[in-house]
C-alpha atoms as a PDB file:
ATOM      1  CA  UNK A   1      88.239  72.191 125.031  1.00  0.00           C
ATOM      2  CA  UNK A   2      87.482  76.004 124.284  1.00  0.00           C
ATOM      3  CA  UNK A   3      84.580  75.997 122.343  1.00  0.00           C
ATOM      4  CA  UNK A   4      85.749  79.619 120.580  1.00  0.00           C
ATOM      5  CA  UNK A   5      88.452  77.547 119.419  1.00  0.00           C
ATOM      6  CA  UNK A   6      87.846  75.549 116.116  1.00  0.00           C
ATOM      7  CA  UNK A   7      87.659  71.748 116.050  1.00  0.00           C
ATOM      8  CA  UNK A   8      90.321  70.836 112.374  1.00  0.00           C
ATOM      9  CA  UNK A   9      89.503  67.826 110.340  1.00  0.00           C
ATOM     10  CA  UNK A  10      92.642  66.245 110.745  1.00  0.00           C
ATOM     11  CA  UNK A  11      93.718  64.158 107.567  1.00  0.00           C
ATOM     12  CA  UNK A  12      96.006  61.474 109.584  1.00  0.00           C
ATOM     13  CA  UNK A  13      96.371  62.182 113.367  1.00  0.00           C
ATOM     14  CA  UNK A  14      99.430  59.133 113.481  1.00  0.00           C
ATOM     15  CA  UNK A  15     101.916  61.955 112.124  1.00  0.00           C
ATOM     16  CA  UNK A  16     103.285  64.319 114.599  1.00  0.00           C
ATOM     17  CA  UNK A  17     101.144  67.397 115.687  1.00  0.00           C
ATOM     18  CA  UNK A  18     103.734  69.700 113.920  1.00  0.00           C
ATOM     19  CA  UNK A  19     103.638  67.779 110.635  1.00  0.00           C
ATOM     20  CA  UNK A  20      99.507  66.949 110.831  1.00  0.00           C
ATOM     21  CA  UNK A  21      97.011  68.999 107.864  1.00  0.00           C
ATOM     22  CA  UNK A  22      93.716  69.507 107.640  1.00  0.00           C
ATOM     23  CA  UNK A  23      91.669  67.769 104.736  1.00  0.00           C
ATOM     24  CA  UNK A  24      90.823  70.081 101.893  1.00  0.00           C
ATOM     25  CA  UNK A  25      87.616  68.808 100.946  1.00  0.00           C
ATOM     26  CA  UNK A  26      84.397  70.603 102.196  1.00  0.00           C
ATOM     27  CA  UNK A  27      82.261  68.505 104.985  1.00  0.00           C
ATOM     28  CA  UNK A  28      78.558  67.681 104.694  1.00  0.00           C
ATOM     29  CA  UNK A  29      77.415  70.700 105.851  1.00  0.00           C
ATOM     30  CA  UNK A  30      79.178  73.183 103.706  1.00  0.00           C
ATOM     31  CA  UNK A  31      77.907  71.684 100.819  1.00  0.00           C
ATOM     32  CA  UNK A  32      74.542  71.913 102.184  1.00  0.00           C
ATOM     33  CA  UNK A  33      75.527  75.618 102.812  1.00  0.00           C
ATOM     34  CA  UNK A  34      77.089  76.552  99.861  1.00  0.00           C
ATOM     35  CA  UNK A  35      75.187  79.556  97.956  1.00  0.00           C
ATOM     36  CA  UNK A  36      72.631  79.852 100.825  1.00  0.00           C
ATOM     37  CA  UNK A  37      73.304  83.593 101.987  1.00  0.00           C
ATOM     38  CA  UNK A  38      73.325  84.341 105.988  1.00  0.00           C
ATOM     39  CA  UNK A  39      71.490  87.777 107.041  1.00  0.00           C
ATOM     40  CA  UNK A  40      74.622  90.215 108.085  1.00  0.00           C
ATOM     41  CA  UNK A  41      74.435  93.148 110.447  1.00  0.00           C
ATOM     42  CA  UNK A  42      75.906  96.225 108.691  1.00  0.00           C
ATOM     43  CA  UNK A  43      78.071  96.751 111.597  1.00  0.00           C
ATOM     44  CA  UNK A  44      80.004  93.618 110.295  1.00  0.00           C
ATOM     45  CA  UNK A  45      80.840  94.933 107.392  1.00  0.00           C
ATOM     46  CA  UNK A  46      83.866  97.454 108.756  1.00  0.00           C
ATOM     47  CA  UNK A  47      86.724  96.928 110.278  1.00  0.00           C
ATOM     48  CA  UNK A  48      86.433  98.827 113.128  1.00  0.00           C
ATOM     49  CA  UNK A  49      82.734  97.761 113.583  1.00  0.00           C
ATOM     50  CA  UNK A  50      83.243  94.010 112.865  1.00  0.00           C
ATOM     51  CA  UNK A  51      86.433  93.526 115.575  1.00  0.00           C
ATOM     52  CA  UNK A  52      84.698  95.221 118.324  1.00  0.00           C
ATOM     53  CA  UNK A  53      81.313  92.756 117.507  1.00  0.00           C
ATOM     54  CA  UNK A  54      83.693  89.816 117.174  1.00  0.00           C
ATOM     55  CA  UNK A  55      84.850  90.382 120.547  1.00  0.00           C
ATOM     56  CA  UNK A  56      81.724  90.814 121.976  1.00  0.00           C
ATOM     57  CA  UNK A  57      80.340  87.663 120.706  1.00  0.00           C
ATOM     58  CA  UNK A  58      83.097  86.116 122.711  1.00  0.00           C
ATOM     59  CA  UNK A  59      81.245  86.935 126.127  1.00  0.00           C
ATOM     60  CA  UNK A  60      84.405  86.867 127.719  1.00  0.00           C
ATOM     61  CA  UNK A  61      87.128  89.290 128.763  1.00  0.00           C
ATOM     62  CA  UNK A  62      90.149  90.195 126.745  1.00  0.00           C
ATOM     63  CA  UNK A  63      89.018  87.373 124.193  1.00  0.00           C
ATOM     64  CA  UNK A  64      92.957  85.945 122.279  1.00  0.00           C
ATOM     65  CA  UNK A  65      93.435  86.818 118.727  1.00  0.00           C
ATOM     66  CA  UNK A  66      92.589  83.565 117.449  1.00  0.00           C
ATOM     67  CA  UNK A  67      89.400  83.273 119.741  1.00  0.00           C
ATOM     68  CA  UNK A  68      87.553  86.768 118.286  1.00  0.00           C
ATOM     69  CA  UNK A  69      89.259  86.195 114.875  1.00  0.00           C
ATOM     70  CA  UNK A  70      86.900  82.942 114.613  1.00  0.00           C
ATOM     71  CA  UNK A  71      84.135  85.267 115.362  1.00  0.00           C
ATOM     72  CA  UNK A  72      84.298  87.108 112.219  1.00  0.00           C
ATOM     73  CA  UNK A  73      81.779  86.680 109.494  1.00  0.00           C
ATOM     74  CA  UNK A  74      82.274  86.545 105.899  1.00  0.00           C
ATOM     75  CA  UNK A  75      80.606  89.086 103.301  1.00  0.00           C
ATOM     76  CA  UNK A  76      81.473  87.602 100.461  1.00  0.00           C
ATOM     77  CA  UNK A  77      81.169  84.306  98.219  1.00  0.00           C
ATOM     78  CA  UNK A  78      79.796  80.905  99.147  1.00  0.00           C
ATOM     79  CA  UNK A  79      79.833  81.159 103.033  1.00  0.00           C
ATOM     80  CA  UNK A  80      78.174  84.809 102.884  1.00  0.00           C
ATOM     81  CA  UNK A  81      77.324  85.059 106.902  1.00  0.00           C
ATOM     82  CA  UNK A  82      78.882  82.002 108.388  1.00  0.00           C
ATOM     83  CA  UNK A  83      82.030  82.941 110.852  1.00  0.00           C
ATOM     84  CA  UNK A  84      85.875  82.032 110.035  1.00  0.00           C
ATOM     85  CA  UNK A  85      85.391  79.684 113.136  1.00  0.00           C
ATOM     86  CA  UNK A  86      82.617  77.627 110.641  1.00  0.00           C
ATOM     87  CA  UNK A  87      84.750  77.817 107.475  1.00  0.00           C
ATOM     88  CA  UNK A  88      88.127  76.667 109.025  1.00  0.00           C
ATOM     89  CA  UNK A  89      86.111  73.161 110.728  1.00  0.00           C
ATOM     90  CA  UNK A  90      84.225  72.720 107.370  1.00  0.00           C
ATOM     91  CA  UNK A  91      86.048  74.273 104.333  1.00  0.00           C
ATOM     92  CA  UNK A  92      89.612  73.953 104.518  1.00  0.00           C
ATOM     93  CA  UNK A  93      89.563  74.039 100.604  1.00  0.00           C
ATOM     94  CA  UNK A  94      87.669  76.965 100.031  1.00  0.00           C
ATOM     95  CA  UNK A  95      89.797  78.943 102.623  1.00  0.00           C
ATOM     96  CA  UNK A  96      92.709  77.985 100.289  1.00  0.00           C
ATOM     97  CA  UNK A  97      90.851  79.365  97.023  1.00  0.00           C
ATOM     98  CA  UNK A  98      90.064  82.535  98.520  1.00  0.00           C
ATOM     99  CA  UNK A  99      93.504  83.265 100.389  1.00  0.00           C
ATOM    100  CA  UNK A 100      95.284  81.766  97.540  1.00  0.00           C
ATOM    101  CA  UNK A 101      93.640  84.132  94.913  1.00  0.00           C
ATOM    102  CA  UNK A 102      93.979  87.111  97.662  1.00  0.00           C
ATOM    103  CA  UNK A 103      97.567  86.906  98.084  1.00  0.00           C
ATOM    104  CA  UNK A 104      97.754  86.921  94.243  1.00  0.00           C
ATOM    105  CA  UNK A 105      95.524  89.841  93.642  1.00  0.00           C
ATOM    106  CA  UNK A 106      97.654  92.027  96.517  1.00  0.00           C
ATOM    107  CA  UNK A 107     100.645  90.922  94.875  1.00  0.00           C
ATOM    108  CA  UNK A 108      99.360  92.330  91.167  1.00  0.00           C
ATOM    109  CA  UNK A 109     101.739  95.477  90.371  1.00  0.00           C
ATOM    110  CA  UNK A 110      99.277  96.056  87.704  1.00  0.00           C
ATOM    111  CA  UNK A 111      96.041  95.935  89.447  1.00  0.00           C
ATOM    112  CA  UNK A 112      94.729  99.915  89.986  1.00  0.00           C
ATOM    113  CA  UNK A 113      91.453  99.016  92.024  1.00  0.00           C
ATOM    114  CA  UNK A 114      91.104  98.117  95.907  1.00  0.00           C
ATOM    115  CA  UNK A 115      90.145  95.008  96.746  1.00  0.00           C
ATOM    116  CA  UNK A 116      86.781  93.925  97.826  1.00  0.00           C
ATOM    117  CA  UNK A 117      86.668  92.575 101.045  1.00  0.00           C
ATOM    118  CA  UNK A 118      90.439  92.743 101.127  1.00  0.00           C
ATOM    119  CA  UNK A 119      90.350  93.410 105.015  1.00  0.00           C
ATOM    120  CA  UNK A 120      88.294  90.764 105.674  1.00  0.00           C
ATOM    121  CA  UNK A 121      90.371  88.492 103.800  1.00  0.00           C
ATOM    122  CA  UNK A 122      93.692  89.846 105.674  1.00  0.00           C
ATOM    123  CA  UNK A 123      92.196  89.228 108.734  1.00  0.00           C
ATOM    124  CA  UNK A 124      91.063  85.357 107.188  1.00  0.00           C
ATOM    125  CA  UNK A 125      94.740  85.222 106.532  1.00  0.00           C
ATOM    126  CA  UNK A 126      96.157  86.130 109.769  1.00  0.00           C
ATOM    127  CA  UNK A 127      93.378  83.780 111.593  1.00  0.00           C
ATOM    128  CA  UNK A 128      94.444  80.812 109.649  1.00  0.00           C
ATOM    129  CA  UNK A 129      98.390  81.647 110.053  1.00  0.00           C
ATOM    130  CA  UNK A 130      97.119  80.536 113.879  1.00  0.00           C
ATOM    131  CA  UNK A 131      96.721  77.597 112.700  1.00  0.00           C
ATOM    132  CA  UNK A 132      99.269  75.360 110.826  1.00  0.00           C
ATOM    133  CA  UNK A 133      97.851  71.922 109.635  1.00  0.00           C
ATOM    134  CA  UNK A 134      95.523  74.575 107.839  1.00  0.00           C
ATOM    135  CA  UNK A 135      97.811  77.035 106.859  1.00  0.00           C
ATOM    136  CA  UNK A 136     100.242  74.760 105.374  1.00  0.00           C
ATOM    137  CA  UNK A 137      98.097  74.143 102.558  1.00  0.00           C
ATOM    138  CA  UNK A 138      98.416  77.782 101.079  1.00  0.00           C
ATOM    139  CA  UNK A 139     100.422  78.299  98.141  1.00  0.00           C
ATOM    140  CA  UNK A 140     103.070  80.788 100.033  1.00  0.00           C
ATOM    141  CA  UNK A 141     103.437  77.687 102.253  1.00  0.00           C
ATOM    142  CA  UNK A 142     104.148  74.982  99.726  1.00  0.00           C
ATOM    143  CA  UNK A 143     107.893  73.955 100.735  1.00  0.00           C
ATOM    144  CA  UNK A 144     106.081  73.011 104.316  1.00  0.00           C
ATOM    145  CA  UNK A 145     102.888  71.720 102.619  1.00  0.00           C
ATOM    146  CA  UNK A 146     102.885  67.843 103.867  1.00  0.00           C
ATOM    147  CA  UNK A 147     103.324  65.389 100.981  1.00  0.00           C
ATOM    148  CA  UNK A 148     101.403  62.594 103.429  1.00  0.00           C
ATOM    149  CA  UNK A 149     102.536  59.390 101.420  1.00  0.00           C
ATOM    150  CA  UNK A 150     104.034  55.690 102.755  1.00  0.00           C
ATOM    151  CA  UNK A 151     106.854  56.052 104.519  1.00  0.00           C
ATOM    152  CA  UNK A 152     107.526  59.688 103.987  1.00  0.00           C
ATOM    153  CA  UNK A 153     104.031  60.679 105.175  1.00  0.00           C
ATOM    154  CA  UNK A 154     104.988  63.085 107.475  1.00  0.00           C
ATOM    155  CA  UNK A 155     107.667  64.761 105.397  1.00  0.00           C
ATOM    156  CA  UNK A 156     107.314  68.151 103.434  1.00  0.00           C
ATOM    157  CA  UNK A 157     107.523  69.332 100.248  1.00  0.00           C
ATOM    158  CA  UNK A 158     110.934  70.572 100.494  1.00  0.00           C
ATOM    159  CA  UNK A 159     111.977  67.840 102.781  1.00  0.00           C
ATOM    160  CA  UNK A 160     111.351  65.614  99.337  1.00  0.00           C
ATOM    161  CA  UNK A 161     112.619  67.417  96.961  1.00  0.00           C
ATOM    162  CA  UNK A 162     115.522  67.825  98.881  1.00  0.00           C
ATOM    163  CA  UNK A 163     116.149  64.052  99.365  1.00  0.00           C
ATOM    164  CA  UNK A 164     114.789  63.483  96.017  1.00  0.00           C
ATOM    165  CA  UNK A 165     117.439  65.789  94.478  1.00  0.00           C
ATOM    166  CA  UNK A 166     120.050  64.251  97.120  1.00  0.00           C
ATOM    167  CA  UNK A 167     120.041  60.816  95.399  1.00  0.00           C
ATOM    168  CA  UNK A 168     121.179  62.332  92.606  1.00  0.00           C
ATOM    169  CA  UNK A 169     124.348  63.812  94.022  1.00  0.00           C
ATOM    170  CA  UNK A 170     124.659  60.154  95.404  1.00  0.00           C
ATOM    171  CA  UNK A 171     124.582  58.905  92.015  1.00  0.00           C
ATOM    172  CA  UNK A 172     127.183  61.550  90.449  1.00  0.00           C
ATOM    173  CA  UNK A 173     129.523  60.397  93.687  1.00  0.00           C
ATOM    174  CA  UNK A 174     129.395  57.213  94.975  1.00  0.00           C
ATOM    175  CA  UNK A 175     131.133  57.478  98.261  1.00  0.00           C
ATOM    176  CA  UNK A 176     129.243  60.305  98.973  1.00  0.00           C
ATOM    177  CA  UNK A 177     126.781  59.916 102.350  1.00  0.00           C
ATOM    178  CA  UNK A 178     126.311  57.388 104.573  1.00  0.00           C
ATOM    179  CA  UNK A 179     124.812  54.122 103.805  1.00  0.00           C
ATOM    180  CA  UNK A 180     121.604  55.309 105.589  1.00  0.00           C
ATOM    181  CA  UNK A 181     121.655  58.647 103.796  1.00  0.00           C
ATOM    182  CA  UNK A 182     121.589  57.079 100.501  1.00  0.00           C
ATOM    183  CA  UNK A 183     118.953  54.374 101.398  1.00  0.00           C
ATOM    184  CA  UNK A 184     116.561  56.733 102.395  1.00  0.00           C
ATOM    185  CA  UNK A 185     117.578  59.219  99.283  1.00  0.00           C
ATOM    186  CA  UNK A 186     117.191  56.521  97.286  1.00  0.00           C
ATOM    187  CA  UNK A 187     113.614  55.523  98.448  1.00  0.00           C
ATOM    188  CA  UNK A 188     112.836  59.339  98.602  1.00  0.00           C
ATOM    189  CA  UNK A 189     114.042  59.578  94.732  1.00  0.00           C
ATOM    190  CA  UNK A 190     111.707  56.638  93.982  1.00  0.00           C
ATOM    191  CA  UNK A 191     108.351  57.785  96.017  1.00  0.00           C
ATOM    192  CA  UNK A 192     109.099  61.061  93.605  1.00  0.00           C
ATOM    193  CA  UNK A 193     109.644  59.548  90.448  1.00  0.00           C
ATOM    194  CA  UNK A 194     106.395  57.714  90.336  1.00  0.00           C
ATOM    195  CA  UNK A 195     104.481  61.093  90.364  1.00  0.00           C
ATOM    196  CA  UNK A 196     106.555  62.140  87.631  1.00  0.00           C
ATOM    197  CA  UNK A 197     105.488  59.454  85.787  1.00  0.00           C
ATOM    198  CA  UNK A 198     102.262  59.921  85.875  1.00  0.00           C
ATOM    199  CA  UNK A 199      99.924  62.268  83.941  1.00  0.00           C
ATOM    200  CA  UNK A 200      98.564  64.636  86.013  1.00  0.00           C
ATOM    201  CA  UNK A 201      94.833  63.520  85.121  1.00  0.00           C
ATOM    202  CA  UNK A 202      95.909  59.766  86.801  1.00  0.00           C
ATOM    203  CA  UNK A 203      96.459  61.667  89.904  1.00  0.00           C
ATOM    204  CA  UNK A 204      93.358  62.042  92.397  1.00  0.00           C
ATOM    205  CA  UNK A 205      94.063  63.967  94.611  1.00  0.00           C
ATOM    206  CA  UNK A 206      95.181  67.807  94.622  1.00  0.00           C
ATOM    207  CA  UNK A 207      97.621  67.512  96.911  1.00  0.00           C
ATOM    208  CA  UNK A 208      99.579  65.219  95.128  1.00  0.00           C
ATOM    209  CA  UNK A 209      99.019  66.961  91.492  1.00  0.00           C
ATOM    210  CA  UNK A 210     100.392  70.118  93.569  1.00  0.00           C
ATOM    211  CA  UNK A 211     103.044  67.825  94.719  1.00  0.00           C
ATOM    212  CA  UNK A 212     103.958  66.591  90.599  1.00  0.00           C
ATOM    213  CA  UNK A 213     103.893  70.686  90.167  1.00  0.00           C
ATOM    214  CA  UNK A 214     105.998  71.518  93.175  1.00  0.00           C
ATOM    215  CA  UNK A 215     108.945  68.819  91.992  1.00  0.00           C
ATOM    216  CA  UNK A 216     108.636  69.704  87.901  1.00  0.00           C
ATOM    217  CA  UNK A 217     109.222  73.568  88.994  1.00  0.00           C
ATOM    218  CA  UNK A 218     111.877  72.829  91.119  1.00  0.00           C
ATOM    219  CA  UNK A 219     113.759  70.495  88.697  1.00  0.00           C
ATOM    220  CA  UNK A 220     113.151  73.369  85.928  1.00  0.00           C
ATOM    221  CA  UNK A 221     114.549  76.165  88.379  1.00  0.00           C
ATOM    222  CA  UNK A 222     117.491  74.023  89.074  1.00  0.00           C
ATOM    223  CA  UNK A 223     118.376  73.130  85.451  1.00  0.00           C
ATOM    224  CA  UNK A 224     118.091  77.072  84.762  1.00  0.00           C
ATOM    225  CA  UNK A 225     120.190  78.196  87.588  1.00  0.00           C
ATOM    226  CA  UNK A 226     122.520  75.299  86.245  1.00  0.00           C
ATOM    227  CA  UNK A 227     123.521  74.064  89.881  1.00  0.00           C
ATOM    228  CA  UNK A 228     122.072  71.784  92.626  1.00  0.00           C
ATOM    229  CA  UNK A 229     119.350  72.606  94.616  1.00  0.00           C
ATOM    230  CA  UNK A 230     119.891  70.478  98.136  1.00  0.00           C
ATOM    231  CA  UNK A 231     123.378  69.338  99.472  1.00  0.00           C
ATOM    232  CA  UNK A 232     123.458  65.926 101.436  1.00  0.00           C
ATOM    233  CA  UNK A 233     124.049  68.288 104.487  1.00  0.00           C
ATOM    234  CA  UNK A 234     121.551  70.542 103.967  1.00  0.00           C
ATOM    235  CA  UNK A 235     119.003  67.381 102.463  1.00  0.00           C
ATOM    236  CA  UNK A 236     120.019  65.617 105.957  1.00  0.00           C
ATOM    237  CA  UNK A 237     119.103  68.609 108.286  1.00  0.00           C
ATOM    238  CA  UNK A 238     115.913  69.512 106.247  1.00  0.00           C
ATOM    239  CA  UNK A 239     114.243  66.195 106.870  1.00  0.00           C
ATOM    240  CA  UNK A 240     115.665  65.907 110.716  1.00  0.00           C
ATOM    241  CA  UNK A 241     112.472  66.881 112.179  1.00  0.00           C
ATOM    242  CA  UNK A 242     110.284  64.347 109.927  1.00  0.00           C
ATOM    243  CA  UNK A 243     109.987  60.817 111.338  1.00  0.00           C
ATOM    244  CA  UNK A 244     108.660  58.403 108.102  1.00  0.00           C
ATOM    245  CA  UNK A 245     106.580  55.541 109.244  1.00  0.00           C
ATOM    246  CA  UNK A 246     106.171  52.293 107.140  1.00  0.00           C
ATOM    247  CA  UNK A 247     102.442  52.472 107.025  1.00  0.00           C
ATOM    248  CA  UNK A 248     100.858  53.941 104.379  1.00  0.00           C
ATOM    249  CA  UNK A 249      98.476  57.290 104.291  1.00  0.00           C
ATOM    250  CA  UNK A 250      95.700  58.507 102.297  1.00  0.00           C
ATOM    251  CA  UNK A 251      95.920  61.819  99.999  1.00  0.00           C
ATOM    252  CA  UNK A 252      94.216  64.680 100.978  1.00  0.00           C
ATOM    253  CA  UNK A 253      91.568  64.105  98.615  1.00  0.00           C
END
């Protein structure tokens, strides 16, 4: 194991590798950490500066991108000192809030200022893109963010929607699909529908209120653009890669 490499919190290691994410919630030690500032060298405060000292704290030659990346240090908010190597293993959540709000801020056409940090913060972006069970849980990811539930644990957010929305075609045509196509779009419909049901303050876990979100926006984009959003085809081929297990799986707390 490279030991410039981070170790991720894996919520359920039984999906496959390309469908596995990170839990959100912050470990022991970051909330022992939290508020309590790190001294910082100035020289990690620039760009320029802060790669070339990142690299050297590799102690090896030609370090990868995502081995000096982890070496960076954070200058701003909770984590003030600790490296992105530290955050990714014990934050997960906190990396969302900050990238989240980031992308949000760079996205502003009104905003006049620069952004504090806002290097830093690219370069927290590009480290975590390195990384998908972590970067899957940032808001320009959400069709591939991992819904993580019974027997469509390993499936994403699109993947359910789509199948979701599929049932319904099944329902407008009858001898549309094959039997197994409408079994599982039927079972997919019903895994959604109980979210739907719910208030959003019965739900535990943010994942799944993101999930509620993710399905309610969808159905109101689709009623607006007054045509379907998934075609059994295109439902079929977008949940070809997913492979459901009968067990149940925790939320992402």
């Amino acid at each position: 194991m490279d030991p410039l490499l981070p170790v991720l919190e894996i919520l359920d290691t039984s999906v496959p590798v390309e469908r596995q994410q990170c839990m959100l919630r912050a470990s022991k030690e970051a909330k022992a950490a939290q508020g309590k500032s790190l001294s910082v060298n100035k020289l990690l405060r620039e760009p320029k500066t802060a790669y070339r000292e990142a690299k050297k704290r590799c102690h090896i030659d030609n370090p990868t991108e995502a081995q000096y990346l982890g070496q960076l240090v954070l200058t701003f908010g909770w984590y003030f000192g600790r490296s992105f190597k530290w955050l990714i293993e014990n934050d997960v959540g906190y990396i969302k809030y900050v990238l989240d709000r980031h992308l949000e801020e760079t996205q502003d056409p009104k905003r006049k200022t620069p952004i504090n940090d806002g290097w830093l913060k690219d370069s927290l972006m590009s480290y975590v893109t390195l990384f998908p069970p972590v970067s899957c849980h940032l808001e320009v990811n959400v069709d591939r963010a991992i819904y993580g539930q019974g027997q469509f644990k390993s499936f994403t957010f699109f993947e359910m929607w789509s199948w979701y929305s599929l049932h319904k075609r099944h329902q407008a045509d009858p001898q549309a699909g094959s039997e197994q196509e409408r079994k599982k779009a039927r079972d997919a419909h019903a895994a959604v529908k109980q979210w739907l049901l719910k208030k959003e303050g019965d739900i535990t876990t943010k994942s799944l209120k993101r999930f509620r979100v993710y399905i309610l926006e969808k159905e109101k984009s689709q009623s607006g653009a007054a045509r379907p959003a998934a075609t059994p085809s295109s439902a079929a081929a977008a949940a070809a890669a997913a492979t459901p297990s009968p067990s149940e799986a925790e939320g992402t707390g």
